[in-house]
N, C-alpha and C. Protein backbone atom coordinates (compact mmCIF):
# COMPACT_ATOMS: atom_id res chain seq x y z
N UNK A 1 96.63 84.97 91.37
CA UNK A 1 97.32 84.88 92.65
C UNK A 1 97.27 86.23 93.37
N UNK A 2 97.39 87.41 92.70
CA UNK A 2 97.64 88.62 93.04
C UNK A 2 96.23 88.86 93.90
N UNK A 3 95.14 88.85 93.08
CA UNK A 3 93.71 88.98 93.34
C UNK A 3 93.30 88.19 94.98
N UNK A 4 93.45 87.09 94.86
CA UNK A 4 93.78 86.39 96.20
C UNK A 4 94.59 86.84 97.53
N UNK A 5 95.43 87.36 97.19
CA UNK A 5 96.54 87.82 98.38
C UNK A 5 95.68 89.02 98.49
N UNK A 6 95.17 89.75 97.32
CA UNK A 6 94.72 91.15 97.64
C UNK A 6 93.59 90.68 98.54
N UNK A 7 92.44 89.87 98.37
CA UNK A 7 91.31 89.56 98.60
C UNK A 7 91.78 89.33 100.24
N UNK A 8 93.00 88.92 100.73
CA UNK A 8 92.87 88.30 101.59
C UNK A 8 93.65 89.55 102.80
N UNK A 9 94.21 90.26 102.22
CA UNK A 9 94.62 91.38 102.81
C UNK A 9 93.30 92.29 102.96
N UNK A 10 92.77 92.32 102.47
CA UNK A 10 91.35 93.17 102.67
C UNK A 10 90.29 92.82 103.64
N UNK A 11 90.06 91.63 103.10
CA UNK A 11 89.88 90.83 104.66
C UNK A 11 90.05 91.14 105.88
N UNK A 12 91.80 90.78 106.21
CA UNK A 12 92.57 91.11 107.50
C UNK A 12 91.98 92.67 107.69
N UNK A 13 92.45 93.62 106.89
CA UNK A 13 92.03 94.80 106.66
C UNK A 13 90.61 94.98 107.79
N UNK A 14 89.92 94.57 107.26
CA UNK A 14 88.15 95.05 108.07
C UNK A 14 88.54 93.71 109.41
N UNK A 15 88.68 93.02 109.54
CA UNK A 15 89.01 91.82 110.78
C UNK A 15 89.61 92.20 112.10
N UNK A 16 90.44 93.42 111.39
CA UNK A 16 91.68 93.28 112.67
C UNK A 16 91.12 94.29 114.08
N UNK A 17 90.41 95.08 113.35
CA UNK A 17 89.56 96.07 114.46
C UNK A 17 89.44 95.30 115.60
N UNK A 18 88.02 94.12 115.62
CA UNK A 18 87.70 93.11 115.53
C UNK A 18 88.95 92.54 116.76
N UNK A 19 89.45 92.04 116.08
CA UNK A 19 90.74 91.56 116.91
C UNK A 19 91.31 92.10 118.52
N UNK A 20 91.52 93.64 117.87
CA UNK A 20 92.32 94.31 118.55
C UNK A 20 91.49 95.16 119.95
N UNK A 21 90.06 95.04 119.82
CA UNK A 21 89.31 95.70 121.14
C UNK A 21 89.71 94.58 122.00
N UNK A 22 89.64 93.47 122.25
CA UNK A 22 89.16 92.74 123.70
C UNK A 22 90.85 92.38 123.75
N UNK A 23 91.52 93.07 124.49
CA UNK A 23 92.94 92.14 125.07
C UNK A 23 92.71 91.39 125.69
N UNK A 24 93.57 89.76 125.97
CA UNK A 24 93.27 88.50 126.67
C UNK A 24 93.32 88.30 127.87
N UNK A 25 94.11 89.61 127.96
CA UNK A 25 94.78 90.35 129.49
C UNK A 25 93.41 90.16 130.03
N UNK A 26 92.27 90.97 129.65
CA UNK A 26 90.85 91.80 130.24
C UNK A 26 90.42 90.71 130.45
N UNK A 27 90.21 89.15 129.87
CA UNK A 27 89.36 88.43 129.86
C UNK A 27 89.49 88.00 131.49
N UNK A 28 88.40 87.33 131.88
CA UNK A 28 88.33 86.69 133.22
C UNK A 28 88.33 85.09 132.91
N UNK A 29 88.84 84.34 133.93
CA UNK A 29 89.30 82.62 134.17
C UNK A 29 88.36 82.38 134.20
N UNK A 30 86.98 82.19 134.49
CA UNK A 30 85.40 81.75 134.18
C UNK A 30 85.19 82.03 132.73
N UNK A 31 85.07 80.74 132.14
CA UNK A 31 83.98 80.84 130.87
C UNK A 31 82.77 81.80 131.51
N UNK A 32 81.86 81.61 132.07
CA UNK A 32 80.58 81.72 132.19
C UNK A 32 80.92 83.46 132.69
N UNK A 33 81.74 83.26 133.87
CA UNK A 33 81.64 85.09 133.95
C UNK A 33 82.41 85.76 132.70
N UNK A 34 82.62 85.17 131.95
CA UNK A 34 83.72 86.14 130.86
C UNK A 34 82.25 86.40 129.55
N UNK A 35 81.35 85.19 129.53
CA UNK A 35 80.74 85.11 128.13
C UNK A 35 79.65 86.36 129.24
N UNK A 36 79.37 86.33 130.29
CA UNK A 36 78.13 87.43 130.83
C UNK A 36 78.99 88.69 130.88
N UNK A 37 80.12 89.07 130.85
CA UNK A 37 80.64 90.49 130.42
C UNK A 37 80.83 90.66 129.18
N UNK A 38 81.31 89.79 128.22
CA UNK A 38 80.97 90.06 126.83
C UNK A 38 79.56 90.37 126.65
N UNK A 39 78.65 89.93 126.56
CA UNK A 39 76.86 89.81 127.07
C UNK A 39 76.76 91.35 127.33
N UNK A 40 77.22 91.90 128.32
CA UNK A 40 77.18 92.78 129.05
C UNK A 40 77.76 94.05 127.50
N UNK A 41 78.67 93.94 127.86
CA UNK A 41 79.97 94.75 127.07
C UNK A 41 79.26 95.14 125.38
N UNK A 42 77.99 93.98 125.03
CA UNK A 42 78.30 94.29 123.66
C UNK A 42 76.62 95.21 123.79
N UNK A 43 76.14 95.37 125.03
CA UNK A 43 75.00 96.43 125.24
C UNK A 43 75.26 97.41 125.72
N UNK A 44 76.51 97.91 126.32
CA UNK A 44 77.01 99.85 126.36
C UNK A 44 77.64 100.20 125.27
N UNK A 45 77.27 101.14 125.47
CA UNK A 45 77.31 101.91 124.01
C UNK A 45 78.82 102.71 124.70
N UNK A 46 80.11 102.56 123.36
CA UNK A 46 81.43 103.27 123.67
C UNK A 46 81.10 105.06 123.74
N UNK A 47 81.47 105.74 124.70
CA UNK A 47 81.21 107.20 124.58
C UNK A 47 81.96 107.96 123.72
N UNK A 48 83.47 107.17 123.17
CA UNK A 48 84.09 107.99 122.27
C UNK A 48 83.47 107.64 121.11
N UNK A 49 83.20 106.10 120.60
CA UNK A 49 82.87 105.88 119.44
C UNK A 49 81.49 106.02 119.02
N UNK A 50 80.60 106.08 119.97
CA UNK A 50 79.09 106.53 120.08
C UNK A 50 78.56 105.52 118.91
N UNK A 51 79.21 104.75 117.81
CA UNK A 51 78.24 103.67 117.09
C UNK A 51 79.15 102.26 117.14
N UNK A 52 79.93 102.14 118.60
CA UNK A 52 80.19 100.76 118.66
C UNK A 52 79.48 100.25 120.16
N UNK A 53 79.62 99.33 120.27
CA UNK A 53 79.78 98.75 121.43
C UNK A 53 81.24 99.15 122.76
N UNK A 54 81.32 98.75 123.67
CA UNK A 54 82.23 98.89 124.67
C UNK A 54 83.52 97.38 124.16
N UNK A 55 82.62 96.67 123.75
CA UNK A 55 82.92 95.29 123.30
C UNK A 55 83.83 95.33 122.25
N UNK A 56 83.31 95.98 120.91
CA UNK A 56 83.22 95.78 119.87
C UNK A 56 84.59 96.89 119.59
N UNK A 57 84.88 98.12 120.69
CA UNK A 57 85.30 99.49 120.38
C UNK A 57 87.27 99.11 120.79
N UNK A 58 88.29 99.99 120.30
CA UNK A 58 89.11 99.72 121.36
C UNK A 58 89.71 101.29 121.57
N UNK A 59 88.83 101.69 121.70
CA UNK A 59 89.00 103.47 122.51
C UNK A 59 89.48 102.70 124.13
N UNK A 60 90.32 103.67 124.48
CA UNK A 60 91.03 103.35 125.87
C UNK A 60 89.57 103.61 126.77
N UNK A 61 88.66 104.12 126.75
CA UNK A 61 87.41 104.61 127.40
C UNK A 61 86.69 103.05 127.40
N UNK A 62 86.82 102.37 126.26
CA UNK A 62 86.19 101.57 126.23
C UNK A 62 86.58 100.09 127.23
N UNK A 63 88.27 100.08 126.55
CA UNK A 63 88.47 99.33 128.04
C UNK A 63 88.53 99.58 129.11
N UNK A 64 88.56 100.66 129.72
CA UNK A 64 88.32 101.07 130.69
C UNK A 64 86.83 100.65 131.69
N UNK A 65 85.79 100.59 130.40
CA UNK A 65 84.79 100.53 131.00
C UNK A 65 83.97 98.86 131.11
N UNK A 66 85.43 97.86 129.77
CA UNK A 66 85.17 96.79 130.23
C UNK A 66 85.72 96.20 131.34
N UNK A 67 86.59 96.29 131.95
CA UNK A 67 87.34 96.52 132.93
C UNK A 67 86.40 96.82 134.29
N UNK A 68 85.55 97.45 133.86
CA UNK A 68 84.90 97.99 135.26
C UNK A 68 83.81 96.99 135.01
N UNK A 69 83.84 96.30 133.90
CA UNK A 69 82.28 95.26 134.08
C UNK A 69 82.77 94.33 134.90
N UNK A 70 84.21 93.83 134.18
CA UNK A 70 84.60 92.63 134.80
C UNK A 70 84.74 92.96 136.26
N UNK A 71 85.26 93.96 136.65
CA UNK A 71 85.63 93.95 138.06
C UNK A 71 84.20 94.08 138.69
N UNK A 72 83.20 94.01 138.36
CA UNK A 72 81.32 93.97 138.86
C UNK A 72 80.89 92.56 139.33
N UNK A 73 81.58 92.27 138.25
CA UNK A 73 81.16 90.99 137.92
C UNK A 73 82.00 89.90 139.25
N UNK A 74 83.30 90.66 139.00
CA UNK A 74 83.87 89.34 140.03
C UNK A 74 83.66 89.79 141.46
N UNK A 75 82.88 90.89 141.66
CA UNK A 75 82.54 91.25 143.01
C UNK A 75 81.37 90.97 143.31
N UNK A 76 80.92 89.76 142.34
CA UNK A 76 79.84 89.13 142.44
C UNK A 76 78.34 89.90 141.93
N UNK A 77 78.37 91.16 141.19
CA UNK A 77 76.84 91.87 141.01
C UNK A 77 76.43 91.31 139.93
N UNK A 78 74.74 90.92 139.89
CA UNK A 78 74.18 90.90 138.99
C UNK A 78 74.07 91.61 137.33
N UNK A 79 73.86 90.93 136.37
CA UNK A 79 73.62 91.84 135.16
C UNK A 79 72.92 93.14 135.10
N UNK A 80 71.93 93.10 136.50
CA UNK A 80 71.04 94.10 136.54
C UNK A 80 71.61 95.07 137.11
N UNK A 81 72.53 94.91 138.62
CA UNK A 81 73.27 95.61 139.18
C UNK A 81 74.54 96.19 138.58
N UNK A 82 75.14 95.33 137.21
CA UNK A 82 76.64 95.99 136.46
C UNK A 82 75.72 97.28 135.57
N UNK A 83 74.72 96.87 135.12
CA UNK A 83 74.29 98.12 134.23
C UNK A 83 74.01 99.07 135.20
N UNK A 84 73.07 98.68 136.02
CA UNK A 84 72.80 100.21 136.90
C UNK A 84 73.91 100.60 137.32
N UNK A 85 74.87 100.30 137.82
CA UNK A 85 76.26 100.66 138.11
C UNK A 85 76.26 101.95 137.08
N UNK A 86 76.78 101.06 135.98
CA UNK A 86 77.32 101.69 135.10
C UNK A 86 76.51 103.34 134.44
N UNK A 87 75.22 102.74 134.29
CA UNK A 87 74.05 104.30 134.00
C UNK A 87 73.95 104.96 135.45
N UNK A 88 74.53 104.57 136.45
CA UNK A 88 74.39 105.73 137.56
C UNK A 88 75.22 106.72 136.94
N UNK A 89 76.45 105.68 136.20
CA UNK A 89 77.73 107.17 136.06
C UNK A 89 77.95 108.08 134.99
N UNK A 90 77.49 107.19 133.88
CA UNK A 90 76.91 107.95 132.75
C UNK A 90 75.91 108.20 132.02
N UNK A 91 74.71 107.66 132.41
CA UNK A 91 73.91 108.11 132.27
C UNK A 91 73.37 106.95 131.05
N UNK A 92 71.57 107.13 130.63
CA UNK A 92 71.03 106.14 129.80
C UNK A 92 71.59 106.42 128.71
N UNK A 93 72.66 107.24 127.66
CA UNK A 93 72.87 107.21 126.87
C UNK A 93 74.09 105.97 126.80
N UNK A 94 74.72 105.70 128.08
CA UNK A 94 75.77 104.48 127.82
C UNK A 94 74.88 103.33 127.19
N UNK A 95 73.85 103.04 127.21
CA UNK A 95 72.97 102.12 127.19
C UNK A 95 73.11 101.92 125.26
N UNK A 96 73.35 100.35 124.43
CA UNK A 96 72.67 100.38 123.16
C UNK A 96 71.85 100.22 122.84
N UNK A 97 70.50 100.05 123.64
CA UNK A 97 68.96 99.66 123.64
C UNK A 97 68.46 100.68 124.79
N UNK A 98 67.96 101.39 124.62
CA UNK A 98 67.67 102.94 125.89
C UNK A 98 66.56 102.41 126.15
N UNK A 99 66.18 102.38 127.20
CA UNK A 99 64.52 101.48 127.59
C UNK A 99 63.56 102.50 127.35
N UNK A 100 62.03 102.11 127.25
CA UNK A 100 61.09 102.88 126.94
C UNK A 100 60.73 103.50 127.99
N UNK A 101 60.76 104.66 128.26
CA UNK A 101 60.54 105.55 129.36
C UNK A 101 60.11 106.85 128.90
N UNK A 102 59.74 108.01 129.20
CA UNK A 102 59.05 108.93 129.11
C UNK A 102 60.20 110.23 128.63
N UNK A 103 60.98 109.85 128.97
CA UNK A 103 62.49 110.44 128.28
C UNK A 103 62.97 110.13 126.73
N UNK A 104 62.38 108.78 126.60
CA UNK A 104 62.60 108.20 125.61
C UNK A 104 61.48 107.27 124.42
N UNK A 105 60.48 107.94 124.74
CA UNK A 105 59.45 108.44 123.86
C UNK A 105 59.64 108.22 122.64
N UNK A 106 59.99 109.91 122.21
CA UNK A 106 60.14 110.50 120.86
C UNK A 106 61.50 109.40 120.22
N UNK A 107 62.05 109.04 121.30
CA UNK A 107 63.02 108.42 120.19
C UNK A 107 62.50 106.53 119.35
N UNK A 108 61.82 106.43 120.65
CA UNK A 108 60.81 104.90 120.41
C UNK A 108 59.97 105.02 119.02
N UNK A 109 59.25 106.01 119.53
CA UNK A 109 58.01 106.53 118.32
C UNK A 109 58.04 107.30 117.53
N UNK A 110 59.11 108.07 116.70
CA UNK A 110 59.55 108.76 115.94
C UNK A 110 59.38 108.01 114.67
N UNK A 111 60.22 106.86 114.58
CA UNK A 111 59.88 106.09 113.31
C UNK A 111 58.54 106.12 112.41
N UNK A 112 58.13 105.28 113.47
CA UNK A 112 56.32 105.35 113.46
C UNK A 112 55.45 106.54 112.91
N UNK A 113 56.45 107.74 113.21
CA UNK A 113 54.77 108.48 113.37
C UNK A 113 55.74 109.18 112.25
N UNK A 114 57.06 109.42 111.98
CA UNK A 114 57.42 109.68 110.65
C UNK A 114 56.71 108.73 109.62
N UNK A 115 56.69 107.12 109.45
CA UNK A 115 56.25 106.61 108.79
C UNK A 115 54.21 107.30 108.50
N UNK A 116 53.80 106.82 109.16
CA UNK A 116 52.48 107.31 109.29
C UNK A 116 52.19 109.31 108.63
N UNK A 117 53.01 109.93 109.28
CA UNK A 117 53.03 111.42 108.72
C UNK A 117 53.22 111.45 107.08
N UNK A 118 54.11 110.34 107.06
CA UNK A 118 54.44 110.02 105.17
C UNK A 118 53.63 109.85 104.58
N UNK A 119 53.42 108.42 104.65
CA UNK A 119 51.84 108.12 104.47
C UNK A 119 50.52 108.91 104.16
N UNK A 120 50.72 109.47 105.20
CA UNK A 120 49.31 110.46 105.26
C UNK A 120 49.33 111.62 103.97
N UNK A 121 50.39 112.14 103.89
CA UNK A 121 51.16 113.34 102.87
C UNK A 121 50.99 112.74 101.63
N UNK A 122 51.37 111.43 101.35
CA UNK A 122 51.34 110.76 100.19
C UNK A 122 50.02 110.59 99.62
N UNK A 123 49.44 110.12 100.44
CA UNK A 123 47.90 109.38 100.42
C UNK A 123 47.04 111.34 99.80
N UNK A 124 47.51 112.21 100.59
CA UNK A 124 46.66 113.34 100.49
C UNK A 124 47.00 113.73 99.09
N UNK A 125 48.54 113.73 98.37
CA UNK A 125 49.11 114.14 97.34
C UNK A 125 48.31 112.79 95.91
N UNK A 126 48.59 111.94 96.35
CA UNK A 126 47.82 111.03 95.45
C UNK A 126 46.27 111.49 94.61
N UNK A 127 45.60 111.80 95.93
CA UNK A 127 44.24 112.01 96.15
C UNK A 127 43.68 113.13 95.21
N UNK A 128 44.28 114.26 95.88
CA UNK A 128 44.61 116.00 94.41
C UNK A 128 44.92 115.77 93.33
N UNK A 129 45.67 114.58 93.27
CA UNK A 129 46.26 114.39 91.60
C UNK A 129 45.19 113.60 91.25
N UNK A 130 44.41 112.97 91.71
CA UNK A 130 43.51 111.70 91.26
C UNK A 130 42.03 112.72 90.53
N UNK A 131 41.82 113.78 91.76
CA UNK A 131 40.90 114.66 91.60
C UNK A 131 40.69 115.87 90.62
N UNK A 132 42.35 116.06 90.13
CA UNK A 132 42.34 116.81 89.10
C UNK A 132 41.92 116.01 87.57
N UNK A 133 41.92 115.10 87.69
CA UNK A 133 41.42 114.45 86.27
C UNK A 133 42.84 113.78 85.64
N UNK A 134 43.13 113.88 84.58
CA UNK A 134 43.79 113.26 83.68
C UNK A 134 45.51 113.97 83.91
N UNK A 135 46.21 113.48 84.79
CA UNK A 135 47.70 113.67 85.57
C UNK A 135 47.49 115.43 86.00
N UNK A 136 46.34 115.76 86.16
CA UNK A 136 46.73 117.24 86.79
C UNK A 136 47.10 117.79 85.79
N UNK A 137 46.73 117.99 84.27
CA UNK A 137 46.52 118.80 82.98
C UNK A 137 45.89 120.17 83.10
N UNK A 138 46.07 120.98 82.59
CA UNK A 138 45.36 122.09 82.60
C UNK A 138 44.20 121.75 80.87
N UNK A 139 43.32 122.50 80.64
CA UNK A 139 42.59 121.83 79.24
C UNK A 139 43.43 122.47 78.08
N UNK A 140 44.51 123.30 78.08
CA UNK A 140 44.68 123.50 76.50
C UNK A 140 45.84 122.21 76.64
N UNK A 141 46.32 122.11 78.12
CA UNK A 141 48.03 120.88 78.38
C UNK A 141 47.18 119.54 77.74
N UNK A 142 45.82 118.83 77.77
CA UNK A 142 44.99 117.71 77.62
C UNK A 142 44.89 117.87 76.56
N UNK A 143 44.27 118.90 75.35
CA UNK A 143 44.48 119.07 74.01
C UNK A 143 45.37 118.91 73.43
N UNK A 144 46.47 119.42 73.43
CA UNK A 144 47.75 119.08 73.09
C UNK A 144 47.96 117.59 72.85
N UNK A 145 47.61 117.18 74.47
CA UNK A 145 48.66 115.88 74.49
C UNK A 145 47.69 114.95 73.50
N UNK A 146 45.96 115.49 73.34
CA UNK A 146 45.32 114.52 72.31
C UNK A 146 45.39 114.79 71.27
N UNK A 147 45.90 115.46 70.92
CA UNK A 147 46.13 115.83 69.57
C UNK A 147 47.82 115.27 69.32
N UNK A 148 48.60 114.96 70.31
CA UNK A 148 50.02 114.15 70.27
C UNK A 148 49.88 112.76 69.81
N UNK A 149 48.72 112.26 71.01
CA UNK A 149 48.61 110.61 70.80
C UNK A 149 47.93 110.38 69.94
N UNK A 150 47.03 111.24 69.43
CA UNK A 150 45.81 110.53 67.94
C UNK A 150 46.39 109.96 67.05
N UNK A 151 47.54 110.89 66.61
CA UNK A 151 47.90 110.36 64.98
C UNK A 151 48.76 108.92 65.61
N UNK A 152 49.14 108.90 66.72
CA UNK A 152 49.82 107.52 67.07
C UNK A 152 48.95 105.98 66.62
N UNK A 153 47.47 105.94 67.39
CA UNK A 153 46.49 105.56 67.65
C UNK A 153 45.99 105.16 66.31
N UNK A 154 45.80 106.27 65.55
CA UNK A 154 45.65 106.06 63.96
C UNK A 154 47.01 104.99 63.35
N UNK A 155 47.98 105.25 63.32
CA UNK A 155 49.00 104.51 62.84
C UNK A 155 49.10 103.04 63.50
N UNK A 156 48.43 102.86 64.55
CA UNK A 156 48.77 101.20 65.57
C UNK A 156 47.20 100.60 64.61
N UNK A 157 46.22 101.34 64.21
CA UNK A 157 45.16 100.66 63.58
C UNK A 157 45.16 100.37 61.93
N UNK A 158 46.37 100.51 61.36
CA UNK A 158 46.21 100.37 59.89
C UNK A 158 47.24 99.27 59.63
């Protein structure tokens, strides 16, 4: 029983965040304009919390700035027009998807060319070890180790 109540308090625990960003107050009387500011809301990025959403966050910044969707919205602007709104004032970092632009490059293709730079390092490190012969031994380190495994070799054949 204990385990259960705990299980279920832990739960609530991670949930209530969750809960507590969107007051019902903020919401707008249109289904359709309320689900296109949520829409909206869960692609700016919060400036205090920098890894939530505007949506998702409940920094006073954040309602603040859902607040300013909704009021976009009921002044009739497009999805295209609430974002530009919004990146006139703070700029493409409000953005959670930063569009590909020439500003934003290195951050597009960074992955990539880290992946690939890896790769390449690996592939070259492989290659030296492959070329040194038998794990990159020096010849008395290769003596040794045959003179380790023989008597093994001898003992697996009798």
């Amino acid at each position: 029983m204990r385990a259960a109540v705990a299980a279920l308090l832990l739960l609530l625990a991670f949930a209530a965040p969750g809960f507590a960003a969107l007051d019902p107050a903020e919401m707008l009387d249109d289904p359709v304009e309320e689900a296109r500011a949520r829409a909206i809301s869960k692609e700016l990025r919060c400036l205090v919390c920098q890894n939530q959403s505007i949506d998702d966050s409940d920094a006073a910044l954040a309602r603040d700035l859902r607040a300013v969707v909704r009021d976009r919205i009921r002044a009739g602007d497009t999805d295209a027009e609430v974002f530009e709104f919004i990146v006139a004032r703070y700029g493409q970092f409000v953005l959670m998807t930063p569009p590909f632009t020439p500003a934003t490059w290195l951050l597009w293709l960074a992955p990539g060319l880290v992946l690939v730079i890896g790769g390449g390092i690996a592939l070259l490190v492989l290659r030296r070890a492959r070329g040194r012969g038998n794990l990159g031994l020096s010849a008395d380190e290769e003596a040794r180790l045959a003179a380790l495994v023989k008597p093994e070799a001898s003992n697996k054949s009798e």
